[in-house]
Protein backbone atom coordinates (compact mmCIF):
# COMPACT_ATOMS: atom_id res chain seq x y z
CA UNK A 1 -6.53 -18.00 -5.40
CA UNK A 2 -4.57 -15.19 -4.17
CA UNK A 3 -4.72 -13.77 -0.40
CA UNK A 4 -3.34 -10.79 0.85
CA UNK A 5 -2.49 -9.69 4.05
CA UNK A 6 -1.54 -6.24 5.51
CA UNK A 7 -0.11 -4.74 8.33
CA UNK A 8 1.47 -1.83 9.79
CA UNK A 9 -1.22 0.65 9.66
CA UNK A 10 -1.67 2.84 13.28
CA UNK A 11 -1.58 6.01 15.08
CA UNK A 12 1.09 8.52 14.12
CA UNK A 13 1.52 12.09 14.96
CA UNK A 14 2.08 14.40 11.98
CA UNK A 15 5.65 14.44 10.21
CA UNK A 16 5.75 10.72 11.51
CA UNK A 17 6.68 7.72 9.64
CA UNK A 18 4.94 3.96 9.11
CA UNK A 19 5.96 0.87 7.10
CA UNK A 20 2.93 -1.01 5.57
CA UNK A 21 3.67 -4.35 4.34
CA UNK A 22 1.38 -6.30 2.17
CA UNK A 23 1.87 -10.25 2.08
CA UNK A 24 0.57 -12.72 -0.61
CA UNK A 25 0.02 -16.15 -0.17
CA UNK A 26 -1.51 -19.08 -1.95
CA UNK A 27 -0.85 -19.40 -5.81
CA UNK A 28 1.01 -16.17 -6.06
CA UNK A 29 5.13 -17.12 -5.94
CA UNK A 30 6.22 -13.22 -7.16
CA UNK A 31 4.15 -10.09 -7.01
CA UNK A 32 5.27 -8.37 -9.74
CA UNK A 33 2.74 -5.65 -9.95
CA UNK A 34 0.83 -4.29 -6.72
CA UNK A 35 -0.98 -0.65 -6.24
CA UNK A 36 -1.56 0.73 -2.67
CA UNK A 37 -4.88 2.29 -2.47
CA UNK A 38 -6.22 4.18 0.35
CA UNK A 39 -9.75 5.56 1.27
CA UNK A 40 -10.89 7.96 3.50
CA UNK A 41 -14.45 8.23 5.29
CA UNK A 42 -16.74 9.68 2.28
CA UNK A 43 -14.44 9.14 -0.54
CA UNK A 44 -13.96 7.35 -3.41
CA UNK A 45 -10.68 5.22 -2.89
CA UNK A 46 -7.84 6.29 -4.37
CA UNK A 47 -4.56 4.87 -5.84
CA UNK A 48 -1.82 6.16 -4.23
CA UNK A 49 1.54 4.53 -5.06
CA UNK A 50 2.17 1.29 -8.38
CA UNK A 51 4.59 -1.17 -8.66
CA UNK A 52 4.72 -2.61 -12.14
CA UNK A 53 7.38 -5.51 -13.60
CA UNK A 54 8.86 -5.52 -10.08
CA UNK A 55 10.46 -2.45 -11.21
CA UNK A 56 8.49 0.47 -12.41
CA UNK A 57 6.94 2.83 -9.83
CA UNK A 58 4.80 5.18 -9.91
CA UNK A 59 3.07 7.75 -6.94
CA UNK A 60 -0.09 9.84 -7.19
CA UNK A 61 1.21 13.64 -6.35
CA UNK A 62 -0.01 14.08 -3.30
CA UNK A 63 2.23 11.43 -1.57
CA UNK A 64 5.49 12.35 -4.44
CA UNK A 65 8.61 12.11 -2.05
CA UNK A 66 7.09 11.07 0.83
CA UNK A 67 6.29 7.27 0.22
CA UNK A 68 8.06 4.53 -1.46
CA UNK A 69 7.00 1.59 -2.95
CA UNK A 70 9.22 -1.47 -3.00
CA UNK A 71 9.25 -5.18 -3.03
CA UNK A 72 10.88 -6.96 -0.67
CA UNK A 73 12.62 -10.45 0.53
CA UNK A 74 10.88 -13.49 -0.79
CA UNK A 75 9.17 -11.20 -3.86
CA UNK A 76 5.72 -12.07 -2.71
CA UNK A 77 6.23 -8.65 -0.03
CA UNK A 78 5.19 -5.14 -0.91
CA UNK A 79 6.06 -2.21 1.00
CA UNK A 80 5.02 1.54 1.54
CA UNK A 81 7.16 3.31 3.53
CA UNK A 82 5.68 6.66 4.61
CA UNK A 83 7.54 9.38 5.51
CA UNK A 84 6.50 13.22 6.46
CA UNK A 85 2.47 12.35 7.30
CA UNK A 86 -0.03 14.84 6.75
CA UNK A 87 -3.32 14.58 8.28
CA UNK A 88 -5.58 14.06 5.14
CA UNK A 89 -2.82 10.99 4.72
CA UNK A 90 -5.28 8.94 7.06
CA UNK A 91 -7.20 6.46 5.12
CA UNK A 92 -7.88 3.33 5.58
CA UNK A 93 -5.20 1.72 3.09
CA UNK A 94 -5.27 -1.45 0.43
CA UNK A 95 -2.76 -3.44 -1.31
CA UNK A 96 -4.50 -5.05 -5.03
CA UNK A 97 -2.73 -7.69 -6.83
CA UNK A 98 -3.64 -8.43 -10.38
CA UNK A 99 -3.52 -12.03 -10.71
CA UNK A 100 -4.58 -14.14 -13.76
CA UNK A 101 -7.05 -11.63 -15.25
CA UNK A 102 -8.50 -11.28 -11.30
CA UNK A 103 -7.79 -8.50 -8.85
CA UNK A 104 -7.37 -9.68 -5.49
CA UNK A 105 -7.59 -7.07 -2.32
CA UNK A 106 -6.29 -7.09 0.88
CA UNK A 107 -8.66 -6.69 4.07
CA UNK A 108 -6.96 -2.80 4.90
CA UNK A 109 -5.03 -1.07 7.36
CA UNK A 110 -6.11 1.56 9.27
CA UNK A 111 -3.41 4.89 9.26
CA UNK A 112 -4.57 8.08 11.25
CA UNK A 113 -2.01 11.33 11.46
CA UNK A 114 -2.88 13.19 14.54
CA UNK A 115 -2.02 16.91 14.82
């Protein structure tokens, strides 16, 4: 059993930054591969940044050179950094861990970009 927990999520004006951090406990000791999702009232939820091998990352375009992925101190931390937010950047966002052939989710953070 894997459980994830997220935070950072909030209120930011447009342009602004935020730092979500996703946290695994229980018999997880390295996350080596995490996606950040994020879904928006009416949508279909969407990946929006990878971390695979603790190494390789990968972004969907519409958040290219604005976010980061990146695993922190102990490995069992995962964090988006998101820089330069747009208003259809709020979503409420999700951190998945595969984890012996199960994918565990995290409860969400809620991120709204006021104009």
């Amino acid at each position: 059993q894997v459980q994830l927990v997220e935070s950072g999520g909030g209120l930011v004006q447009v342009g602004g930054s935020l730092t979500l951090s996703c946290t695994a406990s229980g018999s997880i000791f390295t996350v080596n591969d995490m996606g950040w999702y994020r879904q928006a009232p009416g949508q279909q939820r969407e990946v929006v940044a990878s971390l695979t091998a603790g190494t390789w990352t990968n972004y969907a375009d519409s958040v290219k050179g604005r976010f980061t992925i990146s695993r922190g101190t102990p490995k069992t931390t995962v964090y988006l950094q998101m820089n330069n937010l747009k208003p259809e950047d709020t979503a409420v966002y999700y951190c998945k861990v595969p984890f012996q052939r199960h994918d565990y989710w995290g409860q969400g953070t809620q991120v709204t970009v006021s104009t």
